[in-house]
PDB file of N, CA and C in Angstrom:
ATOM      1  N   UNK A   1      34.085 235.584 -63.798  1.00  0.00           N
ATOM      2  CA  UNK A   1      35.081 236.378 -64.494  1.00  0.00           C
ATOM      3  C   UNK A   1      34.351 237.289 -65.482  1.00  0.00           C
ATOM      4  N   UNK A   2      34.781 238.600 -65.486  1.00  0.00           N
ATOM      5  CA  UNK A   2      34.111 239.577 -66.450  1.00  0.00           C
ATOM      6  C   UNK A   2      34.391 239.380 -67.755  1.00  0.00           C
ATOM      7  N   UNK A   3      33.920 240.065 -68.845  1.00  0.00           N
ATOM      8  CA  UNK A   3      34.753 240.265 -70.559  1.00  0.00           C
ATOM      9  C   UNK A   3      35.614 240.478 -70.298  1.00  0.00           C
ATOM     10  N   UNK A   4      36.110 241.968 -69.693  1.00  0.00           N
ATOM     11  CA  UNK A   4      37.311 242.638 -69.686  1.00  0.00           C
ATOM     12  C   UNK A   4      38.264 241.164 -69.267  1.00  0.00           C
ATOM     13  N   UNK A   5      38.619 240.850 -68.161  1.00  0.00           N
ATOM     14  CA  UNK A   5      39.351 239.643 -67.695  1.00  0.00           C
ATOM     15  C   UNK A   5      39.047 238.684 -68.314  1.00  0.00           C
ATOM     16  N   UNK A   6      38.281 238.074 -69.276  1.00  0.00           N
ATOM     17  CA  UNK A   6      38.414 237.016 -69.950  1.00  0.00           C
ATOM     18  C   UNK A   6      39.268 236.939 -71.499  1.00  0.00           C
ATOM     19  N   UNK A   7      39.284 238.584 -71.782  1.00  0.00           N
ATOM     20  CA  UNK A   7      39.814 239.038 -73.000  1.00  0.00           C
ATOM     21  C   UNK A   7      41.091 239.188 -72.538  1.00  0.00           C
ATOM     22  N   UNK A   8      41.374 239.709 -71.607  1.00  0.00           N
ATOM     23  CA  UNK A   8      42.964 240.109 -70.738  1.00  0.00           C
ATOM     24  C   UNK A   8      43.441 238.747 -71.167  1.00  0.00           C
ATOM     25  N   UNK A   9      42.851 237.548 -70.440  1.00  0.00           N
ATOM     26  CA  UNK A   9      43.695 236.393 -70.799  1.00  0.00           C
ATOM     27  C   UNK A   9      43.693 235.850 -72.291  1.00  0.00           C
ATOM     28  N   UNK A  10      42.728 235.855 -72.877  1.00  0.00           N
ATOM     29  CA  UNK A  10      43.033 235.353 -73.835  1.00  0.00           C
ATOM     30  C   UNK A  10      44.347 236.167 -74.962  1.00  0.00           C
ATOM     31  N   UNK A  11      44.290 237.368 -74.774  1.00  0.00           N
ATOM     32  CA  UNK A  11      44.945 238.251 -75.192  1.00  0.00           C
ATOM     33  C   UNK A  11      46.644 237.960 -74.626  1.00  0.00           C
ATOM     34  N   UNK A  12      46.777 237.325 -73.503  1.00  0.00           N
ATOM     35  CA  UNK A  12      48.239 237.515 -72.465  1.00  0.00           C
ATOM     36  C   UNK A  12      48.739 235.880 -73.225  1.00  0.00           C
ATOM     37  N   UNK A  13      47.644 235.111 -73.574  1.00  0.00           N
ATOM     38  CA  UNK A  13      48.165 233.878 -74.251  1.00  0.00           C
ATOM     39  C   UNK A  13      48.785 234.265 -75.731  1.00  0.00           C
ATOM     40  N   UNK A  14      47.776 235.057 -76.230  1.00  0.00           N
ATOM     41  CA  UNK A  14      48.359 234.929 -77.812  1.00  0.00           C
ATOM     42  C   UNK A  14      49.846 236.024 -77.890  1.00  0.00           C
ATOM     43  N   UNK A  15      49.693 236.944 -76.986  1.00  0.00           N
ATOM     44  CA  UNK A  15      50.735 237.631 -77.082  1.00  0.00           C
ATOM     45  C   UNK A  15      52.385 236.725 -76.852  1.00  0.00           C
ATOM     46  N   UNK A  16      52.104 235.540 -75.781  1.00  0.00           N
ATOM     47  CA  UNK A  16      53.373 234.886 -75.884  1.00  0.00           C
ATOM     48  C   UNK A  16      53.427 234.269 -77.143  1.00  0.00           C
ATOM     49  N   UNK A  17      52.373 233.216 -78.099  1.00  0.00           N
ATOM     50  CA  UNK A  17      52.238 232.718 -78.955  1.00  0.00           C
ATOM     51  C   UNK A  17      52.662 233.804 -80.345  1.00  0.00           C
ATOM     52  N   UNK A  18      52.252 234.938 -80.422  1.00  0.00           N
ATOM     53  CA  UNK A  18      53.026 235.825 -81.289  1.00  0.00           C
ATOM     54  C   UNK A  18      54.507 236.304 -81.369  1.00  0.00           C
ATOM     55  N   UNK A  19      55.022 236.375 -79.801  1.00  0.00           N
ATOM     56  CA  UNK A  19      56.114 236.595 -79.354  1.00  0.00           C
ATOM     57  C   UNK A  19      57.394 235.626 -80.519  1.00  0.00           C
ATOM     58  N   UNK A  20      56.673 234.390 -79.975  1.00  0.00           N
ATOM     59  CA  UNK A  20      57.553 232.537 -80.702  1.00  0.00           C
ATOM     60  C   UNK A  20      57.704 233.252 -81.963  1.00  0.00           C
ATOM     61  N   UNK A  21      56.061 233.606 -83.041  1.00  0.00           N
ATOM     62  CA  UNK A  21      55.705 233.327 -84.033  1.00  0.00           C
ATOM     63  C   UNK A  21      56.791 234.707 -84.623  1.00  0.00           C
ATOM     64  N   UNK A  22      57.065 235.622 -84.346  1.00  0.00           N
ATOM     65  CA  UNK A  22      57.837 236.950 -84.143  1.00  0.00           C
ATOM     66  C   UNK A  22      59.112 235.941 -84.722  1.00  0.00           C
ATOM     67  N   UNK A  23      59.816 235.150 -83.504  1.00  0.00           N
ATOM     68  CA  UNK A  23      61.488 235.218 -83.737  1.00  0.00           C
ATOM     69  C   UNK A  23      61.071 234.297 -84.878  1.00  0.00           C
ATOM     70  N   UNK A  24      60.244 233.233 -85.295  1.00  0.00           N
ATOM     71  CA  UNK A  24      60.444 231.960 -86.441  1.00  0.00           C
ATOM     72  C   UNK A  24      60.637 232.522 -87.367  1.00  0.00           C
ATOM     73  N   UNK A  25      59.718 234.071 -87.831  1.00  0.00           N
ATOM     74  CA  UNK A  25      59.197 234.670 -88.631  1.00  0.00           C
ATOM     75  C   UNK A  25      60.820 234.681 -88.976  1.00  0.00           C
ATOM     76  N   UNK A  26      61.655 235.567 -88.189  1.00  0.00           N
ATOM     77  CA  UNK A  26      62.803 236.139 -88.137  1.00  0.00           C
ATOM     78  C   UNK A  26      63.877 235.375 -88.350  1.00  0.00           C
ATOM     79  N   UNK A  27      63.691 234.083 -87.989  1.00  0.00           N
ATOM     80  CA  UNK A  27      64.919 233.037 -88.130  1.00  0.00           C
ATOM     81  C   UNK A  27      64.430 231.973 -89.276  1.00  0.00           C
ATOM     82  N   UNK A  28      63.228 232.159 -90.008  1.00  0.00           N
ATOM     83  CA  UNK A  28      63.137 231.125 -90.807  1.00  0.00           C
ATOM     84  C   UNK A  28      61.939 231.698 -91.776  1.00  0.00           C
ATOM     85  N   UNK A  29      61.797 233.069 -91.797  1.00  0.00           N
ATOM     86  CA  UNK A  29      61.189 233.775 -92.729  1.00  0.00           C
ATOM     87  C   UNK A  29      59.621 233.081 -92.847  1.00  0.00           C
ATOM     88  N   UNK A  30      59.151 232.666 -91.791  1.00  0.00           N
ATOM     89  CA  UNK A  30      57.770 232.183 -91.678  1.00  0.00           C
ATOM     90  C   UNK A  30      56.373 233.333 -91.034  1.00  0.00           C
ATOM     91  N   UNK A  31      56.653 234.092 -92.258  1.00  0.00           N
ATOM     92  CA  UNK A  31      55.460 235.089 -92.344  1.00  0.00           C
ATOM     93  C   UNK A  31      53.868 234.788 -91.950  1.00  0.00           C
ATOM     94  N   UNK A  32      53.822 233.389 -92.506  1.00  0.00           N
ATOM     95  CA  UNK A  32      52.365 232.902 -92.719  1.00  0.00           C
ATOM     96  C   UNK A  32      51.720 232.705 -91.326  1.00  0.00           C
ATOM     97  N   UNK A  33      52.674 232.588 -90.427  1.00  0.00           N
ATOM     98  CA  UNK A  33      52.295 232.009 -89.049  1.00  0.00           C
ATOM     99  C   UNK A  33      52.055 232.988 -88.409  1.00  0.00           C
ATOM    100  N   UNK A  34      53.247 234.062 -88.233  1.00  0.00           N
ATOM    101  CA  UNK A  34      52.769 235.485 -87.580  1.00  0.00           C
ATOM    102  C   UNK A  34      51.506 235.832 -88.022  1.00  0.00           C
ATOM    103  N   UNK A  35      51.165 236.164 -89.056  1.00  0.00           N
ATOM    104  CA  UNK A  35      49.995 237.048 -89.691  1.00  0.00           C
ATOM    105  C   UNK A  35      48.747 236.088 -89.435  1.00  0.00           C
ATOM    106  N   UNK A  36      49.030 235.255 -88.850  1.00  0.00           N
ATOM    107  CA  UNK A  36      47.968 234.019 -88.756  1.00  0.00           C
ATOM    108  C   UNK A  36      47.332 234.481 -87.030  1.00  0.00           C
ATOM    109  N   UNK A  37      47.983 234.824 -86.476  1.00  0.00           N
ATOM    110  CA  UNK A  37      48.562 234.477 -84.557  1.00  0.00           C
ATOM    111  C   UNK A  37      47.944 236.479 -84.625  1.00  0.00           C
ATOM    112  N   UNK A  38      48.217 237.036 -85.705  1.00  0.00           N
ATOM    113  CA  UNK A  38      47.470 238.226 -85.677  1.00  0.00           C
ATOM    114  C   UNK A  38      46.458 238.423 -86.082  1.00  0.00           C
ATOM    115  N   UNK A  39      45.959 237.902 -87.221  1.00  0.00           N
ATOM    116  CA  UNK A  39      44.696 237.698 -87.395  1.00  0.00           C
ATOM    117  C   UNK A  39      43.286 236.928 -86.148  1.00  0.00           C
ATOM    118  N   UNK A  40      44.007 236.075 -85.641  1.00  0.00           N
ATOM    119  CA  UNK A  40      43.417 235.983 -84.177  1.00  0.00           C
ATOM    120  C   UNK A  40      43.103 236.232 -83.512  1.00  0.00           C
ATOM    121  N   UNK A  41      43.984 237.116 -83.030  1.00  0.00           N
ATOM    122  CA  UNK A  41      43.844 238.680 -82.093  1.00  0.00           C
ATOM    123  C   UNK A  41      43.258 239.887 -82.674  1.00  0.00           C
ATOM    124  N   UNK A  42      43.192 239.844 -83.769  1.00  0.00           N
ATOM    125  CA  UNK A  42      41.894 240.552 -84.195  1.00  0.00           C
ATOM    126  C   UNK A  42      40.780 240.072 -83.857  1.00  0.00           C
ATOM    127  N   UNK A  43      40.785 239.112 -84.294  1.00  0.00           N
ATOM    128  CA  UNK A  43      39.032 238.150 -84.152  1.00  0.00           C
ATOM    129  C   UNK A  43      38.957 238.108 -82.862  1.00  0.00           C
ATOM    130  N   UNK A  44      39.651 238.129 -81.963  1.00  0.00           N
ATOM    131  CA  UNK A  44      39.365 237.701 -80.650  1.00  0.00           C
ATOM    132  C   UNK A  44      38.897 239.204 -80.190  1.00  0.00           C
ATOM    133  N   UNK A  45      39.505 240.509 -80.471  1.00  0.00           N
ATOM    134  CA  UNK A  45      39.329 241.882 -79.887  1.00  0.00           C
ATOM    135  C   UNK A  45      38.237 242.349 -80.684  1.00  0.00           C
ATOM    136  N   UNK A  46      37.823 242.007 -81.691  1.00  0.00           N
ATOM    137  CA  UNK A  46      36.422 242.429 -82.402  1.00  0.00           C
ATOM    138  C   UNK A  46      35.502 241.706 -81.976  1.00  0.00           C
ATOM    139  N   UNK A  47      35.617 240.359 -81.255  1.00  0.00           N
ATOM    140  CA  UNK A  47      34.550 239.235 -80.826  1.00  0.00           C
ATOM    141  C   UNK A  47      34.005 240.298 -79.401  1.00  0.00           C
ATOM    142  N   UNK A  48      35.385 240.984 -78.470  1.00  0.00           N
ATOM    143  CA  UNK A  48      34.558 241.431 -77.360  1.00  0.00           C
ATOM    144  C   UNK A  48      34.033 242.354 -77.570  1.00  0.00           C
ATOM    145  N   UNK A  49      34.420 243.570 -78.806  1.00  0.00           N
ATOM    146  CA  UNK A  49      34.157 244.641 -78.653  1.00  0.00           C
ATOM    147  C   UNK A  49      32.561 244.350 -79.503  1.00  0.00           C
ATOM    148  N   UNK A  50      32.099 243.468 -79.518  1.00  0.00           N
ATOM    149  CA  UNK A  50      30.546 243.477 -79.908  1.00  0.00           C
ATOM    150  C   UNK A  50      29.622 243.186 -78.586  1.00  0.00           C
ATOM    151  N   UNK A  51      30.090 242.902 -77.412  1.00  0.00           N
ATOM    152  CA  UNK A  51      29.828 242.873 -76.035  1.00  0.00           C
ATOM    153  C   UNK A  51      30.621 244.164 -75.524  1.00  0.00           C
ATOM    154  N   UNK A  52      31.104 244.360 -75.596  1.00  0.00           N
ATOM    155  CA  UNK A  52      31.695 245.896 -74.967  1.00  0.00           C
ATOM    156  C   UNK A  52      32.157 246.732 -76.315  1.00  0.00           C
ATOM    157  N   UNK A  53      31.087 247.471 -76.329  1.00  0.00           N
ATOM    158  CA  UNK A  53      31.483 248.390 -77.723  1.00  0.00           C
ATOM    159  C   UNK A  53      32.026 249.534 -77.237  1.00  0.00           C
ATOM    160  N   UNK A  54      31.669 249.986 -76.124  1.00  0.00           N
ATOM    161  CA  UNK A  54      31.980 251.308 -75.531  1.00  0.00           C
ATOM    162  C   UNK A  54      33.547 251.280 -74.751  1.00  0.00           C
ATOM    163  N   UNK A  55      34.100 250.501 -75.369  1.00  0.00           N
ATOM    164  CA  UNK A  55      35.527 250.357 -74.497  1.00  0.00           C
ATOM    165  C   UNK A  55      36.861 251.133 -75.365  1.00  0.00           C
ATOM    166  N   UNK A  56      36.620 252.141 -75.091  1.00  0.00           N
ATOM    167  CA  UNK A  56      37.633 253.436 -76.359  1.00  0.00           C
ATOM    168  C   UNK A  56      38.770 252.513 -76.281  1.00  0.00           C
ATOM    169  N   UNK A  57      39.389 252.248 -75.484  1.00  0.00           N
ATOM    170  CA  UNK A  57      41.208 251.824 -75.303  1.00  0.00           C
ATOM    171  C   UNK A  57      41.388 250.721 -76.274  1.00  0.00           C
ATOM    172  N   UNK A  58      40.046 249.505 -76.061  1.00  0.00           N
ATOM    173  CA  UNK A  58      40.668 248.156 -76.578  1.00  0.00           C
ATOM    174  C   UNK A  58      40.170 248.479 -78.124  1.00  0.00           C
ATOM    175  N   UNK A  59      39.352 249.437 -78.786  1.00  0.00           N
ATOM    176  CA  UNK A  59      38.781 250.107 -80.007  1.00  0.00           C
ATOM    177  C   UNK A  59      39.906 251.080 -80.551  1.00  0.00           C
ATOM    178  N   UNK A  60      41.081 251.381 -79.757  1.00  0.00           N
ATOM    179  CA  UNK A  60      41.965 251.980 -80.097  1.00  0.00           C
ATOM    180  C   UNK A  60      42.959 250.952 -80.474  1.00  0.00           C
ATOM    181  N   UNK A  61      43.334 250.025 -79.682  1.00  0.00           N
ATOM    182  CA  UNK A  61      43.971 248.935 -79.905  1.00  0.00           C
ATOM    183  C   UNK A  61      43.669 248.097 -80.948  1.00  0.00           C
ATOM    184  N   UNK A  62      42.384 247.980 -81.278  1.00  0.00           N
ATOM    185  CA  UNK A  62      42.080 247.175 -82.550  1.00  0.00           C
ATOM    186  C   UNK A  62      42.964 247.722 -83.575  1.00  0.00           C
ATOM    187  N   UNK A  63      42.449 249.107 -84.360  1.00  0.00           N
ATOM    188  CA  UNK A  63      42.747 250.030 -85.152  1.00  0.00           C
ATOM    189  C   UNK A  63      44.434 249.432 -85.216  1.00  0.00           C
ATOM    190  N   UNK A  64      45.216 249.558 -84.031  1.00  0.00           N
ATOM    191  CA  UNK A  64      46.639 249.468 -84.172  1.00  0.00           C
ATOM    192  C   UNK A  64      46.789 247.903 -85.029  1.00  0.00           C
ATOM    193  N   UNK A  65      46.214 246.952 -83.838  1.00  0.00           N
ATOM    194  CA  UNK A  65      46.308 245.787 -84.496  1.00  0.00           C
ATOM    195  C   UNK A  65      46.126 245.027 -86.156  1.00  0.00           C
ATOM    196  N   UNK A  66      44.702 246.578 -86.380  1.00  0.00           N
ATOM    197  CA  UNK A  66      44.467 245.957 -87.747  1.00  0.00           C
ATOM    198  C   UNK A  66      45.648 246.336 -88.844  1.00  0.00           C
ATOM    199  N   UNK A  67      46.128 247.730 -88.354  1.00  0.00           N
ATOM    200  CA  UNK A  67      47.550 248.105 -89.124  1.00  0.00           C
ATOM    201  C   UNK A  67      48.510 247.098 -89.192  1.00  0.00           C
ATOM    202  N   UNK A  68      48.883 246.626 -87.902  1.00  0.00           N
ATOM    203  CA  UNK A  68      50.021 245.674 -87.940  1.00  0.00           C
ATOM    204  C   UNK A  68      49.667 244.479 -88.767  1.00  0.00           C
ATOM    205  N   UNK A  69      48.599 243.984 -88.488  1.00  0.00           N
ATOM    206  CA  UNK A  69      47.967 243.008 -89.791  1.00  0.00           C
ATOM    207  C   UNK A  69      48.114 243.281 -91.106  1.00  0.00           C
ATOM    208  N   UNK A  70      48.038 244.469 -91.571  1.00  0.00           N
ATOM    209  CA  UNK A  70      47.788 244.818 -92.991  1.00  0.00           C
ATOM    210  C   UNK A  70      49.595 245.162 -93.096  1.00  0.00           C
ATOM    211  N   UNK A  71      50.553 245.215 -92.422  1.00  0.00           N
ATOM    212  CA  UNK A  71      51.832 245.286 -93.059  1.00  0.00           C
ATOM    213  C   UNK A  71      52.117 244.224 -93.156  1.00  0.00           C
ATOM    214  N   UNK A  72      51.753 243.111 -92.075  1.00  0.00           N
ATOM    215  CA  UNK A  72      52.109 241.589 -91.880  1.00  0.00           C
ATOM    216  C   UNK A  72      51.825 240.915 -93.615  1.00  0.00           C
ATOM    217  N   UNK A  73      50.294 241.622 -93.919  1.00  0.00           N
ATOM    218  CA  UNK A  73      50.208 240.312 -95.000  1.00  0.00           C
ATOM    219  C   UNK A  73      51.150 241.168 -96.656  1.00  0.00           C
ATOM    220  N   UNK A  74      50.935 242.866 -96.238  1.00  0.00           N
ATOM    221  CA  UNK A  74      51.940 243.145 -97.285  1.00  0.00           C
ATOM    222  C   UNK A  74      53.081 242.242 -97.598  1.00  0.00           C
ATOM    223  N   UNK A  75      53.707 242.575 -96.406  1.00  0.00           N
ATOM    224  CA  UNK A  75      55.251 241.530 -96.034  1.00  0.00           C
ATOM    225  C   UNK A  75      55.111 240.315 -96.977  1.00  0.00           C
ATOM    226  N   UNK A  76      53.795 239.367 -96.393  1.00  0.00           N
ATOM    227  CA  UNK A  76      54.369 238.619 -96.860  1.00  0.00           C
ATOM    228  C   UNK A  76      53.279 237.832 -98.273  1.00  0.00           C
ATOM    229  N   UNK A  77      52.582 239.065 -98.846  1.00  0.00           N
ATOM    230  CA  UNK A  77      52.247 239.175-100.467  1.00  0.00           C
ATOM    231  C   UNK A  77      53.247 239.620-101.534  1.00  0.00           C
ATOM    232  N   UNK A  78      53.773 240.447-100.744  1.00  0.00           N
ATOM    233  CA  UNK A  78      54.915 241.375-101.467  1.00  0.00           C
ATOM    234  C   UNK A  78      55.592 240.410-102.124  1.00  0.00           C
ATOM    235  N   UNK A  79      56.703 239.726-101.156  1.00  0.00           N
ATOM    236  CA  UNK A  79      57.713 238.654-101.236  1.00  0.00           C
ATOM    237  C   UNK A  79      57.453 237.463-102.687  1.00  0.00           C
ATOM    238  N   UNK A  80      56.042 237.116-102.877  1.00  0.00           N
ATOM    239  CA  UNK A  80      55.799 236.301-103.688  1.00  0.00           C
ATOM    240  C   UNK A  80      55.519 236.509-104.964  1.00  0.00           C
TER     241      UNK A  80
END
């Protein structure tokens, strides 16, 4: 199995695992878990892109991800 396909999956897991962490967030105001399940998926897309640096799309995708991270922990710094 290549990077690319080993990142695909690990990536197709956390996305259901964020999905959950999404509605709890929503039905029980559990911020800490989302931003947790994203922080992951950072680490996991910066882990390949040091084996595949030259991969524009998933280096574009980081960038997004790290945004969505940085509103996630606003969210839920703000609140406290």
């Amino acid at each position: 199995m290549g990077d690319r396909q080993a990142y695909n999956n690990k990536m197709a897991i956390l996305k259901v695992i964020l999905e959950s962490a999404r509605e709890r967030a929503i039905a029980s105001d559990d911020l800490e878990t989302m931003c947790l399940i994203m922080s992951i998926g950072n680490d996991v897309t910066e882990t390949y892109l040091r084996v595949r640096a030259d991969d524009a799309l998933i280096q574009k995708r980081l960038k997004g991800m790290r945004n969505d991270l940085t509103a996630c922990l606003a969210l839920l710094y703000n609140r406290r």
